[in-house]
Protein backbone atom coordinates (compact mmCIF):
# COMPACT_ATOMS: atom_id res chain seq x y z
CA UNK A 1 0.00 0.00 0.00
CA UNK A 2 1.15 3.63 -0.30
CA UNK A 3 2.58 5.31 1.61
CA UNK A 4 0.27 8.32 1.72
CA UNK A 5 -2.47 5.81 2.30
CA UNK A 6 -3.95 3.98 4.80
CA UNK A 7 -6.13 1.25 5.73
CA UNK A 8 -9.28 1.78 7.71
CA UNK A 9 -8.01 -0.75 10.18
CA UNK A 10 -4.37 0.94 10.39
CA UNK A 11 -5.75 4.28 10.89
CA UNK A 12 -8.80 3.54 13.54
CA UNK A 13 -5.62 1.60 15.04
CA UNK A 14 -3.47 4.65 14.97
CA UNK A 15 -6.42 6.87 16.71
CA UNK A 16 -7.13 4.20 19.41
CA UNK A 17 -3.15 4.32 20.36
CA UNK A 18 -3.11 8.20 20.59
CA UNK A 19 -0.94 8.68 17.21
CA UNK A 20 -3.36 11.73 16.49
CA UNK A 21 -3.96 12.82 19.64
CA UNK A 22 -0.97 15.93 19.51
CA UNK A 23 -2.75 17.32 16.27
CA UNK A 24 -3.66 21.10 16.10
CA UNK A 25 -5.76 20.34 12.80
CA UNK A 26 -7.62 20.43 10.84
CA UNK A 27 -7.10 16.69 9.51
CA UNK A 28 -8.94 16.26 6.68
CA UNK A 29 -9.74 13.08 5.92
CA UNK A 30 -10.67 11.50 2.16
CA UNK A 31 -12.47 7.83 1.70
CA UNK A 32 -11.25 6.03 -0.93
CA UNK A 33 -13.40 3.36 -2.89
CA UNK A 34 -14.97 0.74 -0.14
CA UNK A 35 -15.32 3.37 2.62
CA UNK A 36 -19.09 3.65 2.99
CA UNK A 37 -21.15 4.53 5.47
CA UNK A 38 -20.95 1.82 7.68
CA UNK A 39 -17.29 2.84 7.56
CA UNK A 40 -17.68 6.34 8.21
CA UNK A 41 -19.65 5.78 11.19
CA UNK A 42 -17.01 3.71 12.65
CA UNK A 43 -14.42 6.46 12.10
CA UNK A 44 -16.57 8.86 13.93
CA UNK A 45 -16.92 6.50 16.85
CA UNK A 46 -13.21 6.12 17.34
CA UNK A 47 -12.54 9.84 16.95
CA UNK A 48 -15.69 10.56 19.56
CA UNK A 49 -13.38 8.61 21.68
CA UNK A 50 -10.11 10.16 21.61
CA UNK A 51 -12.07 13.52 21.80
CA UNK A 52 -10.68 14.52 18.33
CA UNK A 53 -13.92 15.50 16.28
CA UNK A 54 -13.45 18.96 15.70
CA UNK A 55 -10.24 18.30 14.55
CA UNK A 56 -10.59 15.85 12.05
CA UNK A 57 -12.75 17.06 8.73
CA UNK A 58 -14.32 14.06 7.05
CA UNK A 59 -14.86 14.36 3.29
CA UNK A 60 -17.85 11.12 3.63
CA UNK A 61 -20.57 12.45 1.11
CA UNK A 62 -22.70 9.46 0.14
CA UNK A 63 -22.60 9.00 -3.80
CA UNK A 64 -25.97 8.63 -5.42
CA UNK A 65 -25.93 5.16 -6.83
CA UNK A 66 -27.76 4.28 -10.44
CA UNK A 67 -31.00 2.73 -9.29
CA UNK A 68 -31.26 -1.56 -9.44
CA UNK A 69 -33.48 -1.25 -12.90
CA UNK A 70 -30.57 0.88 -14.02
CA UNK A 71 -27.52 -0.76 -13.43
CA UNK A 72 -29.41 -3.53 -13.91
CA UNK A 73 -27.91 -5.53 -10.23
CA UNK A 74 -29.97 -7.11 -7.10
CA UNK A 75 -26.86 -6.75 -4.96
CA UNK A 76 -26.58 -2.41 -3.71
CA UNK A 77 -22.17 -3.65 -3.04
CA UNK A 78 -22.21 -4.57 -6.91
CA UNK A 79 -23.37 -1.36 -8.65
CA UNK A 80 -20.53 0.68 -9.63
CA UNK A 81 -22.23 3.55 -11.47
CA UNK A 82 -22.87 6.87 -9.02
CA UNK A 83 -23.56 9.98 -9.30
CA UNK A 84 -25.11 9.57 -12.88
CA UNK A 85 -25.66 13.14 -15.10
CA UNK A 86 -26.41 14.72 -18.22
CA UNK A 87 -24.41 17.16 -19.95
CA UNK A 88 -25.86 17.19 -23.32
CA UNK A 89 -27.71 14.76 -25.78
CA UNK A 90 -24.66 13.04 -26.45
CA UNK A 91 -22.32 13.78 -23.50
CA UNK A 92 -22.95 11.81 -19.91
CA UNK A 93 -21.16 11.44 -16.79
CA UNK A 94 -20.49 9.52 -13.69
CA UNK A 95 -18.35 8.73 -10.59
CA UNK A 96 -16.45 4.92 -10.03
CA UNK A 97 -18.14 3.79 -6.95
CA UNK A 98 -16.43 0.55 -5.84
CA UNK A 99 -17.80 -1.87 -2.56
CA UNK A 100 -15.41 -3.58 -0.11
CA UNK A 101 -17.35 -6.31 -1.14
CA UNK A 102 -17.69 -6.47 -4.79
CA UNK A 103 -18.64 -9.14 -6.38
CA UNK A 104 -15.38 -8.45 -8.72
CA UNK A 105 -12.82 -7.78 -6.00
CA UNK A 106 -14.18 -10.94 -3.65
CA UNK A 107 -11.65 -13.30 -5.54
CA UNK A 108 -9.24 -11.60 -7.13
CA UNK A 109 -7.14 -8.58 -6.49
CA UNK A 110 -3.10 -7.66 -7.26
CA UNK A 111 -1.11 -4.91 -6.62
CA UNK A 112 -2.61 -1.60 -5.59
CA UNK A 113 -4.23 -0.89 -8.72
CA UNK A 114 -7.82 -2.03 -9.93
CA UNK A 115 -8.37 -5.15 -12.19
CA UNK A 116 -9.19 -4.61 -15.33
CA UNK A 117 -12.63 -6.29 -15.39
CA UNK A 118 -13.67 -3.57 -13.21
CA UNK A 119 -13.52 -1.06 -16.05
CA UNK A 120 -15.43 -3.85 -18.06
CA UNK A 121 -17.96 -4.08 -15.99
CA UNK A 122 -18.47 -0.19 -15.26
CA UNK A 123 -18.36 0.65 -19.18
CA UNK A 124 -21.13 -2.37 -19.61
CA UNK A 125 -23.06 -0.85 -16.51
CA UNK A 126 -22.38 2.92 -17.62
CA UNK A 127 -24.29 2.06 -21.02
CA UNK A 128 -27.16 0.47 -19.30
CA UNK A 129 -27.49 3.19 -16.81
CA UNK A 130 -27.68 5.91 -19.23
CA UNK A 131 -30.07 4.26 -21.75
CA UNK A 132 -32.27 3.31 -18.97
CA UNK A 133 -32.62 6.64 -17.26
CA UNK A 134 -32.44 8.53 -20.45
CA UNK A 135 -34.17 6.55 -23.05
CA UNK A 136 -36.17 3.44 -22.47
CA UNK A 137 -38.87 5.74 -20.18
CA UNK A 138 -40.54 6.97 -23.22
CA UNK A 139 -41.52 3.78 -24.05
CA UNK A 140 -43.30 2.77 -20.51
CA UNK A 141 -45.37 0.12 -21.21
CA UNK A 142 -42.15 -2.32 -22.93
CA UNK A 143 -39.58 -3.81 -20.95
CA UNK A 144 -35.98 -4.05 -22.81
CA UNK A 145 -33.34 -7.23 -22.95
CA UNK A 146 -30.19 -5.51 -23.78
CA UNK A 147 -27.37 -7.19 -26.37
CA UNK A 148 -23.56 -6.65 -26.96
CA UNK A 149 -22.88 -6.73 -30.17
CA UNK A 150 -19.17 -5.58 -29.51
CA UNK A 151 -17.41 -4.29 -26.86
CA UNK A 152 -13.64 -3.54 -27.31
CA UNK A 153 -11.48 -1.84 -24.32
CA UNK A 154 -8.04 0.02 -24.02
CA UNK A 155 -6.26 -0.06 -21.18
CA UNK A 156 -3.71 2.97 -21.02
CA UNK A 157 -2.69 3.54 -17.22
CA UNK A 158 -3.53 2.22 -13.63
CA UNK A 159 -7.06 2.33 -12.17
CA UNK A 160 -6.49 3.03 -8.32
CA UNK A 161 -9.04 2.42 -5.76
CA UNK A 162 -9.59 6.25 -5.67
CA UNK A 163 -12.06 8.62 -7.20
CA UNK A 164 -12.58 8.09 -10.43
CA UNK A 165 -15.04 9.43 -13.46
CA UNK A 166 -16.99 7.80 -16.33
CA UNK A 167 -17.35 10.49 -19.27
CA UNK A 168 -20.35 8.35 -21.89
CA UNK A 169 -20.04 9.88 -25.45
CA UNK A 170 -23.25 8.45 -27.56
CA UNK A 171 -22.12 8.08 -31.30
CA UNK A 172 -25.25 7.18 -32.75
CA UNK A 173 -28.61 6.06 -31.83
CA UNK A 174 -30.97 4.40 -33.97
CA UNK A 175 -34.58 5.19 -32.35
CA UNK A 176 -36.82 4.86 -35.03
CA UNK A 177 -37.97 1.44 -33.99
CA UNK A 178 -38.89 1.23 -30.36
CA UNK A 179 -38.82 -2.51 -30.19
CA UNK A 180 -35.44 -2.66 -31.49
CA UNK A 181 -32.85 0.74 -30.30
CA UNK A 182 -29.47 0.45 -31.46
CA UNK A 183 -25.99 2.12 -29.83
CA UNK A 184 -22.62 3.06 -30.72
CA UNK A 185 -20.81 4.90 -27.72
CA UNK A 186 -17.60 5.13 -26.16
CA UNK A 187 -16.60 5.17 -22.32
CA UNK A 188 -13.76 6.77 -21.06
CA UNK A 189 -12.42 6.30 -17.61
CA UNK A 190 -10.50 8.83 -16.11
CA UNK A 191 -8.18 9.52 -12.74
CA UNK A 192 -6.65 12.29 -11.56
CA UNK A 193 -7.00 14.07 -15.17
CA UNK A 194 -5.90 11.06 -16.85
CA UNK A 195 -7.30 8.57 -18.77
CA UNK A 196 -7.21 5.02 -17.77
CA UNK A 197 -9.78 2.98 -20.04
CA UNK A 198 -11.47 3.46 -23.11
CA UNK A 199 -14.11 0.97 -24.53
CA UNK A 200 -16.24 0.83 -27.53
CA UNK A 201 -19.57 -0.71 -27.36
CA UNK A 202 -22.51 -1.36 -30.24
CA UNK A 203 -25.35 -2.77 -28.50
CA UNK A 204 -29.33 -2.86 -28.99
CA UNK A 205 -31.70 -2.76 -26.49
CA UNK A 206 -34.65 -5.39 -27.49
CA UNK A 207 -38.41 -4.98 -26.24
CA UNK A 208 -38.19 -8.09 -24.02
CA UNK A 209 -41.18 -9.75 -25.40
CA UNK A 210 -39.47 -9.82 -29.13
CA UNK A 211 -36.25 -11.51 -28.01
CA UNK A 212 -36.90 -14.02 -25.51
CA UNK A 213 -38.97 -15.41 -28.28
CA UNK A 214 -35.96 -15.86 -30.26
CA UNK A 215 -33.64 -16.63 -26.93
CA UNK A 216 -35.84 -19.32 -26.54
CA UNK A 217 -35.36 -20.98 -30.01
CA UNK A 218 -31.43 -20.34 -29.81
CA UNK A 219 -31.30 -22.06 -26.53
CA UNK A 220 -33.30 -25.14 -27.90
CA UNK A 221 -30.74 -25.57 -30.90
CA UNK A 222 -27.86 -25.64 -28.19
CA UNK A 223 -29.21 -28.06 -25.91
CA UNK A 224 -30.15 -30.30 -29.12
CA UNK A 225 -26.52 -29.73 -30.19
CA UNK A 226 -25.62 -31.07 -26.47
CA UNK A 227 -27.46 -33.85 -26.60
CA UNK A 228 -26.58 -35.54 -29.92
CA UNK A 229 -23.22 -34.89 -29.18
CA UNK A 230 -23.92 -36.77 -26.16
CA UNK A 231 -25.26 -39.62 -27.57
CA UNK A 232 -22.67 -39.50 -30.58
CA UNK A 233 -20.06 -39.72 -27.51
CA UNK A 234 -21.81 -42.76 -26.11
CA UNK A 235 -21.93 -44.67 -28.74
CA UNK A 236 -17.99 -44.04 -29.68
CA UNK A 237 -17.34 -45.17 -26.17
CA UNK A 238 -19.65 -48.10 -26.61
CA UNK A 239 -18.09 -49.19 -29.80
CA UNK A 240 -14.32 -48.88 -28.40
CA UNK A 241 -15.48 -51.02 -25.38
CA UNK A 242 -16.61 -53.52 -27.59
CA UNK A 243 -12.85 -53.70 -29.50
């Protein structure tokens, strides 16, 4: 870790042993990504305890997370879209929010940067946020199954667990059909006035009834595929035991 950083267990350990308790102040004190509100109100408690409130500043605004039927996730730790707004028709924007315990960083983590599937998954969540919020309501009464058609991403410089911005550029949109809206856009990610991430994503948003039709039929032909390759297997197997 950093040197200029610190876990939430090494600090609160630093404040219960009276490391702080000499300071004039103000400290001012900045969350980085999995420092929530739980979190916050643990930091509190320990300062309350030295006596050190007043001079510690805590910078512990909640972010505004993308609603479930935008980000399209059951879990509230899993949504990493906050913060979501409009600058123009084309031109969106957002803040990285990243949970201690996302679903992403629960098995895999190296280094002190940010894996790369993180980006991945924020770019795929970025474009379902924004078409949500800013498109799919003027069609109320359909429901929409969302498609990849392509989805290619740059990596260019460390993501660090610290804040971070989504900028969503919409290159075209293809509206004329509301049971079938099609997307080009790109999504930049961007730290400390860098970029870290660029991806490039065509998708279509589908009125739900129209493709799980066809979902249905595709997932027939792959279990029949299964299936005969099964029994193809078997009866390879069958014949060799034979020999």
């Amino acid at each position: 870790m950093h040197e200029r950083v610190q876990a939430l267990s090494s600090f609160v350990g630093g404040l219960r042993a009276g490391v702080y308790d000499d300071i004039r102040g103000p400290l001012v004190l900045r969350g980085g990504q999995g420092i929530g509100g739980y979190e916050w109100d643990y930091i509190r408690g320990a300062l309350r305890r030295r006596g050190l409130e007043e001079r510690v500043v805590l910078h512990d605004r909640p972010p505004v997370l993308a609603e479930r039927a935008e980000a399209h996730k059951h879990r509230e730790e899993n949504v990493l879209i906050a913060d979501l707004g409009r600058h123009d028709d084309q031109v969106f924007h957002a803040a990285l929010r990243l949970h201690g315990d996302n679903e992403l960083l629960l098995d895999h983590q190296t280094g002190q940067h940010t894996q790369g599937m993180v980006v991945v998954e924020a770019a795929r969540q970025m474009f379902l946020a924004v078409t949500e919020r800013y498109y799919t309501h003027r069609w109320p009464e359909r429901r929409y199954y969302f498609v990849i058609n392509s989805l290619a991403t740059t990596f260019e410089n460390f993501l660090f667990p610290v804040d971070a911005r989504i900028r969503y550029l919409i290159q075209s949109a293809e509206l004329s059909d509301p049971g079938r809206l099609e997307f080009t856009a790109r999504v930049d990610i961007e730290q400390g006035g860098r970029r870290s991430a660029r991806c490039e994503v065509a998708f279509t948003a589908f009125d739900t009834a129209v493709l799980e039709a066809v979902e249905y039929r595709r997932a027939g032909r792959a279990i029949d595929h299964v299936l005969a390759d099964t029994d193809v297997r078997e009866a390879e197997h069958a014949a060799s035991s034979l020999v």
